[in-house]
C-alpha atoms as a PDB file:
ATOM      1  CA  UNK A   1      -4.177   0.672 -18.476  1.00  0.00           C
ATOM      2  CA  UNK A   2      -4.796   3.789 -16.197  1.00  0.00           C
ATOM      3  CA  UNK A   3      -7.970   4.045 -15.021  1.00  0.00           C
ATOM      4  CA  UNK A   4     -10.152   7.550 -14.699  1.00  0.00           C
ATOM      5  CA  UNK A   5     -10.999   9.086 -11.697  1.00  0.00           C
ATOM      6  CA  UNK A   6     -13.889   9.348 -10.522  1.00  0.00           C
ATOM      7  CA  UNK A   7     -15.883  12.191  -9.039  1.00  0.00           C
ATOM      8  CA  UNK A   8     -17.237  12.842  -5.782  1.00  0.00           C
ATOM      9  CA  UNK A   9     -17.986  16.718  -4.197  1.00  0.00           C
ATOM     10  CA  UNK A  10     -14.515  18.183  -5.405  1.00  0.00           C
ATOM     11  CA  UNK A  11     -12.577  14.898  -4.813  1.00  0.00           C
ATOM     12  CA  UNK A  12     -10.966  13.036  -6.965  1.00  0.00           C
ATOM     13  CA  UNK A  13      -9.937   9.209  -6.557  1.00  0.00           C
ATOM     14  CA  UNK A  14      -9.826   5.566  -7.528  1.00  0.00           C
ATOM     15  CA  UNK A  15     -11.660   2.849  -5.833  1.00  0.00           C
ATOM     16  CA  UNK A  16      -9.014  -0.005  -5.547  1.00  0.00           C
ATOM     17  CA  UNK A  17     -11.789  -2.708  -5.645  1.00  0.00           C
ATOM     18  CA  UNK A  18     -12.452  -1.534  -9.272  1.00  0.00           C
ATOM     19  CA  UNK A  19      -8.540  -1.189 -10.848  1.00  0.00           C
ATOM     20  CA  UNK A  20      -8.038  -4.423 -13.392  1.00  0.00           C
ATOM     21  CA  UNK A  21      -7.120  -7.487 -11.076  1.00  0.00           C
ATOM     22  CA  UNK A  22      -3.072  -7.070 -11.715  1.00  0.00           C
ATOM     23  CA  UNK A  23      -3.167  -3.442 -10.832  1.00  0.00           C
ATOM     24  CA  UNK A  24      -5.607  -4.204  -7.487  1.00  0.00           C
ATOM     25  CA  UNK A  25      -2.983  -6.816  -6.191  1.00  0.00           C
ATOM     26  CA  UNK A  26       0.584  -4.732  -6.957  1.00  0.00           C
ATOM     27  CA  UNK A  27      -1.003  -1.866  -5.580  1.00  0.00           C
ATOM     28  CA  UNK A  28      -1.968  -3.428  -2.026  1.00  0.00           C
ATOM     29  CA  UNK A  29       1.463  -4.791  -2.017  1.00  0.00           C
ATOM     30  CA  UNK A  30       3.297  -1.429  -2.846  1.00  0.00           C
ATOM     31  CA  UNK A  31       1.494   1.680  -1.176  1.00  0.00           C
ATOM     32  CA  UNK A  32       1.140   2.215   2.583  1.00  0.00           C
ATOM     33  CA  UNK A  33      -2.315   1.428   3.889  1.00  0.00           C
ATOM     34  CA  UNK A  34      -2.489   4.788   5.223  1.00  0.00           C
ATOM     35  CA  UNK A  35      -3.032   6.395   2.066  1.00  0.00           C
ATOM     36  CA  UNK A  36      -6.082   4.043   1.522  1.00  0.00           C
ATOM     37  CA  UNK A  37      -9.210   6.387   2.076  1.00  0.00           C
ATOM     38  CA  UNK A  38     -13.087   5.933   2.965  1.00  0.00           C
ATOM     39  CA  UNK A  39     -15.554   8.655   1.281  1.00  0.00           C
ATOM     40  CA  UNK A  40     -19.262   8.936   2.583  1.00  0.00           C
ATOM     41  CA  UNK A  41     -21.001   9.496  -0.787  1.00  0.00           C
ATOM     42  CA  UNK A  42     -24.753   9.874  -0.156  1.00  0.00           C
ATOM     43  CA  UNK A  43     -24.838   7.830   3.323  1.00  0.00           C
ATOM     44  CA  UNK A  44     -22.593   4.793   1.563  1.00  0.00           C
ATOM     45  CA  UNK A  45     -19.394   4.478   2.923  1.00  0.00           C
ATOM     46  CA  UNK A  46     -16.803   3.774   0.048  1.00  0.00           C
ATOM     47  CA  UNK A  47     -13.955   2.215   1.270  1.00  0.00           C
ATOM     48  CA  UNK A  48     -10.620   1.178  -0.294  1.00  0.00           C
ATOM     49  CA  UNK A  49     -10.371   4.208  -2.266  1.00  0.00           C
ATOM     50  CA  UNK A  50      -7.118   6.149  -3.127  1.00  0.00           C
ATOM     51  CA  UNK A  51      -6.716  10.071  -4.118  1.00  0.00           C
ATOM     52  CA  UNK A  52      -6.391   9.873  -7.898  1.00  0.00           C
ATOM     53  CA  UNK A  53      -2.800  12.091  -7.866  1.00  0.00           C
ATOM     54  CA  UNK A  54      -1.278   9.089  -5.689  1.00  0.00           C
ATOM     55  CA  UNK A  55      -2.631   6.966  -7.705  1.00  0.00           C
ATOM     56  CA  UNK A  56      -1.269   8.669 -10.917  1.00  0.00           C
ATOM     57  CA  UNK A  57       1.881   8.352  -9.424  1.00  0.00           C
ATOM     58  CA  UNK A  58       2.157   5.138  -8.336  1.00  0.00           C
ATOM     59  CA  UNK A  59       0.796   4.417 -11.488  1.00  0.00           C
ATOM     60  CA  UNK A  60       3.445   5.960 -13.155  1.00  0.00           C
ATOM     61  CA  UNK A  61       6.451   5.475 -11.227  1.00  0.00           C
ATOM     62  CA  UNK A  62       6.293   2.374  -9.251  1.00  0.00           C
ATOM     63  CA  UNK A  63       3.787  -0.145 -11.365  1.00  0.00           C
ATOM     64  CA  UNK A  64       6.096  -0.147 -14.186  1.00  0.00           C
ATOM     65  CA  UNK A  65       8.591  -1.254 -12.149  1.00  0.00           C
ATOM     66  CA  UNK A  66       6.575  -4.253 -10.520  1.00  0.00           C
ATOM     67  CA  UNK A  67       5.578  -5.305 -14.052  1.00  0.00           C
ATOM     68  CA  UNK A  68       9.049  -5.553 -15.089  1.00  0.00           C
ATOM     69  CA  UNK A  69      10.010  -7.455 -12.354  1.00  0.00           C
ATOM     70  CA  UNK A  70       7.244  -9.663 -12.698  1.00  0.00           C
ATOM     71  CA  UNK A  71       8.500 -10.575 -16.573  1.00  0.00           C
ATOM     72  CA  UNK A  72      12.041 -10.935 -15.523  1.00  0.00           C
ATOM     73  CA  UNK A  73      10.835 -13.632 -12.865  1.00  0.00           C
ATOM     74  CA  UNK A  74       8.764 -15.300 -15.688  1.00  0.00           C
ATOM     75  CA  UNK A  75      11.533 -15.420 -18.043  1.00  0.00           C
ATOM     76  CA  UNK A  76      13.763 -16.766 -15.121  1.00  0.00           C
ATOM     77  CA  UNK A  77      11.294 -19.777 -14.600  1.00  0.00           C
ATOM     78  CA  UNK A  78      11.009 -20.684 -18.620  1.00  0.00           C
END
């Protein structure tokens, strides 16, 4: 499931700490931690955050990919 973005003066992102658990754990393993972002949002730092369009397109492009790997390495083990 894709998650919406959320809002924050003009910017628009994810917070990786609140994608489904699946999601949370492919992405850290497929996306450079240099696209991982902070935003100051009323004097809280919010770290772990991504720019929603990356995340759109990993989302898009490369999870589908992970998940299908992931079933043919299930049906492997059965």
């Amino acid at each position: 499931m894709k998650v919406p973005a959320e809002y924050f003066k003009g910017i628009e992102y994810v917070q990786i700490s609140s994608l489904p658990k699946e999601q949370k754990k492919i992405i850290y393993e497929s996306i450079s931690y240099k696209s991982i972002i902070a935003i100051l949002k009323e004097k809280e730092l919010i770290k772990n955050c991504l720019i929603y369009q990356h995340y759109v397109s990993w989302y898009e492009n490369v999870y589908p990919a992970k998940i299908q790997k992931l079933k043919n390495l299930n049906r492997a083990a059965a």
